[in-house]
N, C-alpha and C. Protein backbone atom coordinates (compact mmCIF):
# COMPACT_ATOMS: atom_id res chain seq x y z
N UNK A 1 -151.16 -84.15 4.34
CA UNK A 1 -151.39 -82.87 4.96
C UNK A 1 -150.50 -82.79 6.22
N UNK A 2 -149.81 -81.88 6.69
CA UNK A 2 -148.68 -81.88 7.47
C UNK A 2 -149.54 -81.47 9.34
N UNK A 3 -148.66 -81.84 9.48
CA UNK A 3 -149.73 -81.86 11.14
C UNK A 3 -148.82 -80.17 11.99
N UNK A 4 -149.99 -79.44 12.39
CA UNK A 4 -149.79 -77.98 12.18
C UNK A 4 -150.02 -78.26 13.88
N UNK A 5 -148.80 -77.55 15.07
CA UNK A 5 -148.35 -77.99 16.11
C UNK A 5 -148.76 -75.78 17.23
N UNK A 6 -149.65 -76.11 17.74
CA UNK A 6 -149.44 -75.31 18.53
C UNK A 6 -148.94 -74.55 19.77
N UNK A 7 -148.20 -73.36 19.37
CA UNK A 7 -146.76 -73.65 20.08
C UNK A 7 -147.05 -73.13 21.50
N UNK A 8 -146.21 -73.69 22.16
CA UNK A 8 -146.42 -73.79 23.71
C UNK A 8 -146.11 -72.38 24.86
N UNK A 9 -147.07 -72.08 25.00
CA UNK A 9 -146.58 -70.60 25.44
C UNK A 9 -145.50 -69.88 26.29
N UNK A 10 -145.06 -69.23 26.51
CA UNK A 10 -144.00 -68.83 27.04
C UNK A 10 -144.39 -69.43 28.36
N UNK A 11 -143.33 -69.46 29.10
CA UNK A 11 -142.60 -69.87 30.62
C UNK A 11 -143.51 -68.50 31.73
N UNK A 12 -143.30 -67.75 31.10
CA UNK A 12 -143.94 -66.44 31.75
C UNK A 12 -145.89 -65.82 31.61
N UNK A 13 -146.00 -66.33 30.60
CA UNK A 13 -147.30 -66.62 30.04
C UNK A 13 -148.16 -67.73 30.98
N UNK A 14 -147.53 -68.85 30.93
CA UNK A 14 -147.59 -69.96 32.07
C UNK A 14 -148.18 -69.37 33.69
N UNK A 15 -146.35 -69.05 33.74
CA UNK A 15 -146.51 -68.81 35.53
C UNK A 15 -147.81 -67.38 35.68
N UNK A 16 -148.22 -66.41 35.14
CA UNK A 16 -148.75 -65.51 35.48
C UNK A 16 -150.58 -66.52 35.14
N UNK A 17 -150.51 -67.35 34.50
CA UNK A 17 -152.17 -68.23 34.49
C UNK A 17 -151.97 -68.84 35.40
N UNK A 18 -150.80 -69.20 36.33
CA UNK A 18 -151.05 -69.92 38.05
C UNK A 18 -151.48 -69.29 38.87
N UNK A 19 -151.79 -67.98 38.46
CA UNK A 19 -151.75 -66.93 39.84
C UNK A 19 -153.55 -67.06 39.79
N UNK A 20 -153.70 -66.86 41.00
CA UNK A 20 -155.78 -67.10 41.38
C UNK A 20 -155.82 -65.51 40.76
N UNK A 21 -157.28 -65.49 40.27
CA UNK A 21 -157.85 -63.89 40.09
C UNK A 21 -157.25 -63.26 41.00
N UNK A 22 -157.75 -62.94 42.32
CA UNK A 22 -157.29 -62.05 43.50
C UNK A 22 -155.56 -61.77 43.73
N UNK A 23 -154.53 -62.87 43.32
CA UNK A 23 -153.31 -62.45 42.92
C UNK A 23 -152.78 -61.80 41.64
N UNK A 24 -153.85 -62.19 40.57
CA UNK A 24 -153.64 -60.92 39.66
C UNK A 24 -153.99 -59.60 39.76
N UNK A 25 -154.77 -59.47 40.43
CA UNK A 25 -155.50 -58.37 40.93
C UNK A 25 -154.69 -57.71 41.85
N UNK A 26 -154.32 -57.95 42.82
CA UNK A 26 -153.33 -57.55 43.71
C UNK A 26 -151.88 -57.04 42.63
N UNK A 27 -151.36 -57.98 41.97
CA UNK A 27 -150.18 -58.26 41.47
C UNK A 27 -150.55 -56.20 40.63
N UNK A 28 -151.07 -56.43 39.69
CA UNK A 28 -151.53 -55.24 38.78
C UNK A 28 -151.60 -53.94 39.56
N UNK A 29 -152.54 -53.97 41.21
CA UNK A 29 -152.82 -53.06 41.87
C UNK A 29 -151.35 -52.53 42.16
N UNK A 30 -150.32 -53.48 42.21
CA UNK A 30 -149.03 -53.01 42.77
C UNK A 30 -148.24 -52.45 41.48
N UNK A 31 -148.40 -53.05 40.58
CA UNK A 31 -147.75 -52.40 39.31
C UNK A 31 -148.31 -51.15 39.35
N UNK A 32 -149.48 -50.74 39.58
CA UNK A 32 -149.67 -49.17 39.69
C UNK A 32 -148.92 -48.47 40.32
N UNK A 33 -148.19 -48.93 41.87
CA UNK A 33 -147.33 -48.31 42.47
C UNK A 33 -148.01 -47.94 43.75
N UNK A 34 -149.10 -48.49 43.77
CA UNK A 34 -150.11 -48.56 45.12
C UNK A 34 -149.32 -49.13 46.35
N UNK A 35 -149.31 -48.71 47.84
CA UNK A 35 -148.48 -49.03 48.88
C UNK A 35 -150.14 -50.26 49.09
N UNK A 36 -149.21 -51.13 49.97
CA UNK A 36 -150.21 -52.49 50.25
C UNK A 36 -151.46 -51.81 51.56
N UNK A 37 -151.55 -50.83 52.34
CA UNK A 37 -152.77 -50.10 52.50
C UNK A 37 -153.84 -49.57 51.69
N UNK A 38 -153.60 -49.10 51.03
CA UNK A 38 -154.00 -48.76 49.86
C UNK A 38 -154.63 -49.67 48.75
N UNK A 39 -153.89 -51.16 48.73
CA UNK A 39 -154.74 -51.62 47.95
C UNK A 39 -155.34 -52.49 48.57
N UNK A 40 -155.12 -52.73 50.14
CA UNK A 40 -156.23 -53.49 51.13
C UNK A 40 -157.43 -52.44 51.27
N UNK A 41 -157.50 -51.69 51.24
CA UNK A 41 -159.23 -50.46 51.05
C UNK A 41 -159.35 -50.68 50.07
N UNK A 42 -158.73 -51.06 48.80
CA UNK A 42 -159.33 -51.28 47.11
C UNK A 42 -160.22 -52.16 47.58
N UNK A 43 -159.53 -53.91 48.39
CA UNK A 43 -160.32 -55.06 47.82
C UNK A 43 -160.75 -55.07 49.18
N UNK A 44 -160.99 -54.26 49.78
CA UNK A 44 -161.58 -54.78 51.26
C UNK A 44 -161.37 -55.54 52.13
N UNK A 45 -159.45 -56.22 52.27
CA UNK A 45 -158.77 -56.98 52.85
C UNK A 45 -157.56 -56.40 53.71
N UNK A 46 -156.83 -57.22 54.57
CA UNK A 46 -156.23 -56.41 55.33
C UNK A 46 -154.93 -56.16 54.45
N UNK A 47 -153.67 -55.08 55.12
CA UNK A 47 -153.09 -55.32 54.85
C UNK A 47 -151.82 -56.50 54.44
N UNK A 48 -152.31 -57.46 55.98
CA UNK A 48 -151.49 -58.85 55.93
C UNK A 48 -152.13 -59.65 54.85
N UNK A 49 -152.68 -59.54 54.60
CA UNK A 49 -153.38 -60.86 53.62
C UNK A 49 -153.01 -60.02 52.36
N UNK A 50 -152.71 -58.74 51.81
CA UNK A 50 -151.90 -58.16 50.52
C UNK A 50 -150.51 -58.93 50.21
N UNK A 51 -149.81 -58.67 51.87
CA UNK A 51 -148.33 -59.52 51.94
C UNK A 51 -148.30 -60.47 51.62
N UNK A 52 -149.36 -61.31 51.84
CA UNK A 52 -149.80 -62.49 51.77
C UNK A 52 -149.84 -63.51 50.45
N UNK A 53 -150.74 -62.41 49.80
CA UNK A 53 -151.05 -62.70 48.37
C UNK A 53 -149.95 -62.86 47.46
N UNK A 54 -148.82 -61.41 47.80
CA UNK A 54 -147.90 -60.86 47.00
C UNK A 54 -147.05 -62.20 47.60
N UNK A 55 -146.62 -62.89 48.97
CA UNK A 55 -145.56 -63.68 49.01
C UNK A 55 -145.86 -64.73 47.66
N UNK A 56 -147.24 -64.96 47.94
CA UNK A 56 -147.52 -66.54 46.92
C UNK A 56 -146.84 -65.88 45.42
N UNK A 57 -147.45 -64.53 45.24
CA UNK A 57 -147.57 -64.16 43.91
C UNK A 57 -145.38 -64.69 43.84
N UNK A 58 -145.02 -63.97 44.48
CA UNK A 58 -143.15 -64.08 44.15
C UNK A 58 -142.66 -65.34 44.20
N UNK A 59 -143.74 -66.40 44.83
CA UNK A 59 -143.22 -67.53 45.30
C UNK A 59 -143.09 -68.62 43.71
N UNK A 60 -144.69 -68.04 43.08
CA UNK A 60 -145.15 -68.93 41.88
C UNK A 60 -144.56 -68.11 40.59
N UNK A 61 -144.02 -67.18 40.77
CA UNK A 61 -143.28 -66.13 39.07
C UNK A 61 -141.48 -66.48 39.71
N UNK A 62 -141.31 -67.31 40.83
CA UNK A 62 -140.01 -67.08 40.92
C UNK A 62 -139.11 -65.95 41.18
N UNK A 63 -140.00 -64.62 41.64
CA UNK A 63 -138.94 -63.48 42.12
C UNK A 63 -138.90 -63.01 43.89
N UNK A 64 -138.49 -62.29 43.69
CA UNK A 64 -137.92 -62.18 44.99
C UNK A 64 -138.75 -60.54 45.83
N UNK A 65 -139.23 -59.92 44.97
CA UNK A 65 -139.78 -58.76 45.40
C UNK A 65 -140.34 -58.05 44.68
N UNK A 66 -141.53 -56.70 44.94
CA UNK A 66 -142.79 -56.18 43.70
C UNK A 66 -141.55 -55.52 42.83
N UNK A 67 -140.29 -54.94 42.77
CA UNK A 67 -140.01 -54.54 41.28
C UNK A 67 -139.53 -55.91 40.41
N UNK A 68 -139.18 -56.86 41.06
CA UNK A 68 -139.00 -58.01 40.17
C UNK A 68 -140.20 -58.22 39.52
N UNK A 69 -141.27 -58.45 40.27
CA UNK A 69 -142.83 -59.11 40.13
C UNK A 69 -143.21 -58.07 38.88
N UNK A 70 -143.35 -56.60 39.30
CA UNK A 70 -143.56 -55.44 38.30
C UNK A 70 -142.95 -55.69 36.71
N UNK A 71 -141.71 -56.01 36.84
CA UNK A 71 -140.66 -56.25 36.09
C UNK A 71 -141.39 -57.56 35.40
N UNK A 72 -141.58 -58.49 36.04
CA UNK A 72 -142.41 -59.74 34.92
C UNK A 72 -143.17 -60.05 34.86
N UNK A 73 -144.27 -58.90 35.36
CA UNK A 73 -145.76 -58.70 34.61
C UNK A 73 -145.71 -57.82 33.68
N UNK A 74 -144.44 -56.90 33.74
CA UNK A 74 -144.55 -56.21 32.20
C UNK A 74 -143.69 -55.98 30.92
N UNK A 75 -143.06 -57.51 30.78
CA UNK A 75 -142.08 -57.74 29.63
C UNK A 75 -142.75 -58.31 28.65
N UNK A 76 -142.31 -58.04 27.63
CA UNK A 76 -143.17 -58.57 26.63
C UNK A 76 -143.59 -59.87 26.24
């Protein structure tokens, strides 16, 4: 019987399961196109701690800014 190998998920699949809940959350709030005021009254945090979130979020997907980040939370 042949040994049936499950394949290893994408690179991008990966880095977006490093991100904590609250950086996906953030990450998504910004793909809406929400300014970081705006989504500090969503989660009840300041604006610095959005910047905050979003630096880690670019730091752990490897980009450099939210249309990059936008850009590889929504490729296929």
């Amino acid at each position: 019987m042949p040994v049936q190998t499950v394949p290893e998920p994408a690179a991008s699949v990966r880095k977006l399961s490093g991100l904590t809940n609250r950086e996906r959350e953030v990450l998504e709030a910004v793909a809406t196109g929400e300014p970081s005021k705006v989504i500090a009254r969503q989660f009840g945090i300041s604006s610095r701690t959005v910047q905050k979130h979003l630096q880690r979020v670019y730091a752990k997907l490897g980009v450099r800014g939210r249309i990059a980040a936008i850009l590889f939370l929504t490729k296929p």
